[in-house]
Protein backbone atom coordinates (compact mmCIF):
# COMPACT_ATOMS: atom_id res chain seq x y z
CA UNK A 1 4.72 -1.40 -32.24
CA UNK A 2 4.32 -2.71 -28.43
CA UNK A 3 1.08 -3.47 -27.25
CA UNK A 4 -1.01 -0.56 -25.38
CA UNK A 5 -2.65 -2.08 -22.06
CA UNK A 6 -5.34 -0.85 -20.27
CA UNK A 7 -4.68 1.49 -17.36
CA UNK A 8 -3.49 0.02 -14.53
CA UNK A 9 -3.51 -3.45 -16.14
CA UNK A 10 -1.28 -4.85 -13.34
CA UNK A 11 -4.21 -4.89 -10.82
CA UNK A 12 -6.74 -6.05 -12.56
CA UNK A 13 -7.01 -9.64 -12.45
CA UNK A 14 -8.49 -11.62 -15.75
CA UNK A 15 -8.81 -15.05 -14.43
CA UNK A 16 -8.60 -17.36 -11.04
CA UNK A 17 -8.94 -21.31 -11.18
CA UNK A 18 -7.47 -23.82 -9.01
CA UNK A 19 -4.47 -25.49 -8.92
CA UNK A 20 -2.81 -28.50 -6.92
CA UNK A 21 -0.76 -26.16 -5.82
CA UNK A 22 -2.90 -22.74 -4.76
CA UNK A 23 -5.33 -20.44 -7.06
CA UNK A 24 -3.79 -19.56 -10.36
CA UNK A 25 -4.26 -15.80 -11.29
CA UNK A 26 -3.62 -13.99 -14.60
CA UNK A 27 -3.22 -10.27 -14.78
CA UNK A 28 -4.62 -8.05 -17.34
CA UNK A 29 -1.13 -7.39 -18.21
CA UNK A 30 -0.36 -11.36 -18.86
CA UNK A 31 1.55 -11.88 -15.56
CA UNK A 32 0.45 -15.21 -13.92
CA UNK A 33 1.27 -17.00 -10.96
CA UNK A 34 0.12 -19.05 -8.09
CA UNK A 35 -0.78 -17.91 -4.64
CA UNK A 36 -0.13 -21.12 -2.22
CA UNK A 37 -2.75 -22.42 -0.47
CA UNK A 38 -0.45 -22.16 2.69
CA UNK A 39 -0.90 -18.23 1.76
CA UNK A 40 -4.91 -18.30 2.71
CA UNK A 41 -4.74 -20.55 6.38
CA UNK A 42 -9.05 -19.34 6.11
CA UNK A 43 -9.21 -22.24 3.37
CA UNK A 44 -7.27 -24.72 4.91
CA UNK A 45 -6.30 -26.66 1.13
CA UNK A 46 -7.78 -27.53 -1.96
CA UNK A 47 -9.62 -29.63 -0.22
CA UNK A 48 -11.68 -27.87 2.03
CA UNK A 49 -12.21 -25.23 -1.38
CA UNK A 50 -15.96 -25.42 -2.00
CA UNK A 51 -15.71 -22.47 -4.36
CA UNK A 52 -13.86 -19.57 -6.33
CA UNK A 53 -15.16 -16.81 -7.55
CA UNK A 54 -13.95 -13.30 -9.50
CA UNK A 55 -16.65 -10.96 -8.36
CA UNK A 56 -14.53 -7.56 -9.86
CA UNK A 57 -10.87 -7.41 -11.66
CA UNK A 58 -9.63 -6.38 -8.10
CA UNK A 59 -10.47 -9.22 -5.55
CA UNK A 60 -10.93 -13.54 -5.56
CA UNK A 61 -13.32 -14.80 -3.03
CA UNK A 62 -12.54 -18.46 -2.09
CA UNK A 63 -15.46 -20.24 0.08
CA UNK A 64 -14.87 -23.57 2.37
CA UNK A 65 -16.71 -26.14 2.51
CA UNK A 66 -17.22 -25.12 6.36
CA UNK A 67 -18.32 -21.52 5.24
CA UNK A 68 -15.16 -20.19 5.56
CA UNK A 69 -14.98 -16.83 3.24
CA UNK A 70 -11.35 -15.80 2.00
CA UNK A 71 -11.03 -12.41 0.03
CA UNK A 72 -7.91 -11.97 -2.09
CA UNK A 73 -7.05 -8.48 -2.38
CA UNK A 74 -5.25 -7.67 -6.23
CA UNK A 75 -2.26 -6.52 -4.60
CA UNK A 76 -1.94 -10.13 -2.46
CA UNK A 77 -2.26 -11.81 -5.20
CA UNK A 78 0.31 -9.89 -7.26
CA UNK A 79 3.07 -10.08 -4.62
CA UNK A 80 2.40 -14.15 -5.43
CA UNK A 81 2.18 -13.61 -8.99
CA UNK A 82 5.09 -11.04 -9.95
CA UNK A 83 9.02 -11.11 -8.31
CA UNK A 84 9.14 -7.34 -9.00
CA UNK A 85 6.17 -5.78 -7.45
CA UNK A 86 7.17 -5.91 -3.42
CA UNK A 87 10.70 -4.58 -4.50
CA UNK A 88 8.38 -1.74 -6.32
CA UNK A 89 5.90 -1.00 -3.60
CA UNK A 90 8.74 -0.74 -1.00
CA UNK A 91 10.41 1.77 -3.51
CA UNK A 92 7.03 3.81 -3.89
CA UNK A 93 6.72 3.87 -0.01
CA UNK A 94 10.14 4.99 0.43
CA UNK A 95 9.46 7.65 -2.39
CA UNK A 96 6.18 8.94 -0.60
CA UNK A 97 8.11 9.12 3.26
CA UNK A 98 11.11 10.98 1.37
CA UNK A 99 8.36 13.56 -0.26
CA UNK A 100 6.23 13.99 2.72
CA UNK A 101 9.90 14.91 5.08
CA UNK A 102 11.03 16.95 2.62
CA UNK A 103 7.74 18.54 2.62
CA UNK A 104 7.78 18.48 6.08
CA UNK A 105 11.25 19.93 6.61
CA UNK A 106 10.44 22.74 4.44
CA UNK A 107 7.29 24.08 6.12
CA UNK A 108 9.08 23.69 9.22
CA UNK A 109 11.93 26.12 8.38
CA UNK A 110 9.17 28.33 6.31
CA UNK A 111 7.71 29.10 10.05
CA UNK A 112 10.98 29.22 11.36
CA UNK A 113 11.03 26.62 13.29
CA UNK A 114 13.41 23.51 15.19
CA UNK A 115 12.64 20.14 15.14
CA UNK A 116 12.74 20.38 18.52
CA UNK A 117 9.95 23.08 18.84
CA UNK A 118 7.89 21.37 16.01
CA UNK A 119 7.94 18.37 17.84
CA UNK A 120 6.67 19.66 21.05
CA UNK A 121 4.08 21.81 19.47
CA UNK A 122 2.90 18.46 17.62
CA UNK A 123 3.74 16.49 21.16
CA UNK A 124 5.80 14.00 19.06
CA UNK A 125 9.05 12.84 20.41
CA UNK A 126 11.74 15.04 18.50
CA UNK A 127 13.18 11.36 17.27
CA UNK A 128 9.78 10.99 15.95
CA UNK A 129 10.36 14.07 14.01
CA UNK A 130 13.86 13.60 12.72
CA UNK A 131 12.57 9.98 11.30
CA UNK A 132 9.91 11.39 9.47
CA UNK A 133 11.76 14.49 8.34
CA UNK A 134 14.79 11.85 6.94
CA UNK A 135 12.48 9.70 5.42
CA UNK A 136 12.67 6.87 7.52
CA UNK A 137 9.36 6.47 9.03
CA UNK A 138 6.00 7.01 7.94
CA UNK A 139 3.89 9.22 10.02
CA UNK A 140 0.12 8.15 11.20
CA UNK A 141 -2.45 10.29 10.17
CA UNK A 142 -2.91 11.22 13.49
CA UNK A 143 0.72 12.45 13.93
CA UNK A 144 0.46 13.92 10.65
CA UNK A 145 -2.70 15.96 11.89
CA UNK A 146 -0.59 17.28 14.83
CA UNK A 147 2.18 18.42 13.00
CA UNK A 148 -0.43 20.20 10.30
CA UNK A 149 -2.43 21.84 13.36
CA UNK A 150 1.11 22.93 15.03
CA UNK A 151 2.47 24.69 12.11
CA UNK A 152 -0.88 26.40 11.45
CA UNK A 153 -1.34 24.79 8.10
CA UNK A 154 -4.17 22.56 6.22
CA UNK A 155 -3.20 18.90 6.29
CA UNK A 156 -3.36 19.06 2.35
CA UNK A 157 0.25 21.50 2.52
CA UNK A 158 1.81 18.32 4.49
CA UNK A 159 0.67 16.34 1.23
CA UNK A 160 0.93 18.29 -1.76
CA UNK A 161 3.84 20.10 -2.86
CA UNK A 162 2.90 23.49 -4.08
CA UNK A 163 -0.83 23.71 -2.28
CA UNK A 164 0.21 26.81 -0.67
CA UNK A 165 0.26 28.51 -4.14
């Protein structure tokens, strides 16, 4: 039988320690790697490291000898630690701009509306619009506010399929 981990067991980090090389980090899930040095320019080297610390399974804080404080996000250190996880995250994003201009597309043409009037009701550029409707850009919340507030809809429809129900 495989081996059940704990939730989310790729962000949660078990152990830091140095390294010639940069700070050594083990996963919950086993994964280990090194982040470089050259990857936290607060630090300056191992040999300006004064200290290393694992406050919480979800951040490293490394302090300089010249009080320098560097805080090492899980995620950071994953991307140093695991070949698959930016090819993952860039999958996820591109998942979540696909959902959000499908969404988008749909509660457009629900209010029987262009792109073109959309976008001016939203004053977005209509290139704007087409980007985020196709996926290939992610809208700021403040764009995303504009385009809720122009179709006369909560923000939370833009978000979640099937809030209008």
């Amino acid at each position: 039988m495989k081996a059940v981990l704990v939730v989310n067991a790729d962000r949660m980090m078990t152990a830091a320690k140095t390294t010639r090389e940069g700070i050594q980090v083990t996963f919950a899930d086993g994964r280990t790697g090194v982040v470089p040095y050259a990857g936290v320019p607060e630090i300056k080297g191992a040999k300006n490291l004064k200290a290393i610390a694992l406050p919480n399974p979800y951040e490293i804080v490394l302090h300089g000898f010249g009080g320098e404080v560097a805080e090492l996000p899980w995620d950071f250190a994953r991307h140093y630690c695991d070949p698959s996880y930016e090819p993952r995250v860039r999958a996820t994003a591109a998942s979540g701009r696909e959902s959000i201009g499908n969404r988008l597309r749909e509660l457009r043409k629900a209010a029987g509306m262009t792109q073109d009037g959309l976008a001016a009701a939203a004053g977005i550029g209509r290139v704007t619009l087409v980007r985020i409707e196709g996926g290939e850009q992610s809208p700021r919340f403040e764009t995303l506010a504009a385009l809720s507030a122009a179709l006369g809809r909560p923000l939370a429809d833009l978000l979640v399929i099937g809030s209008d129900h």
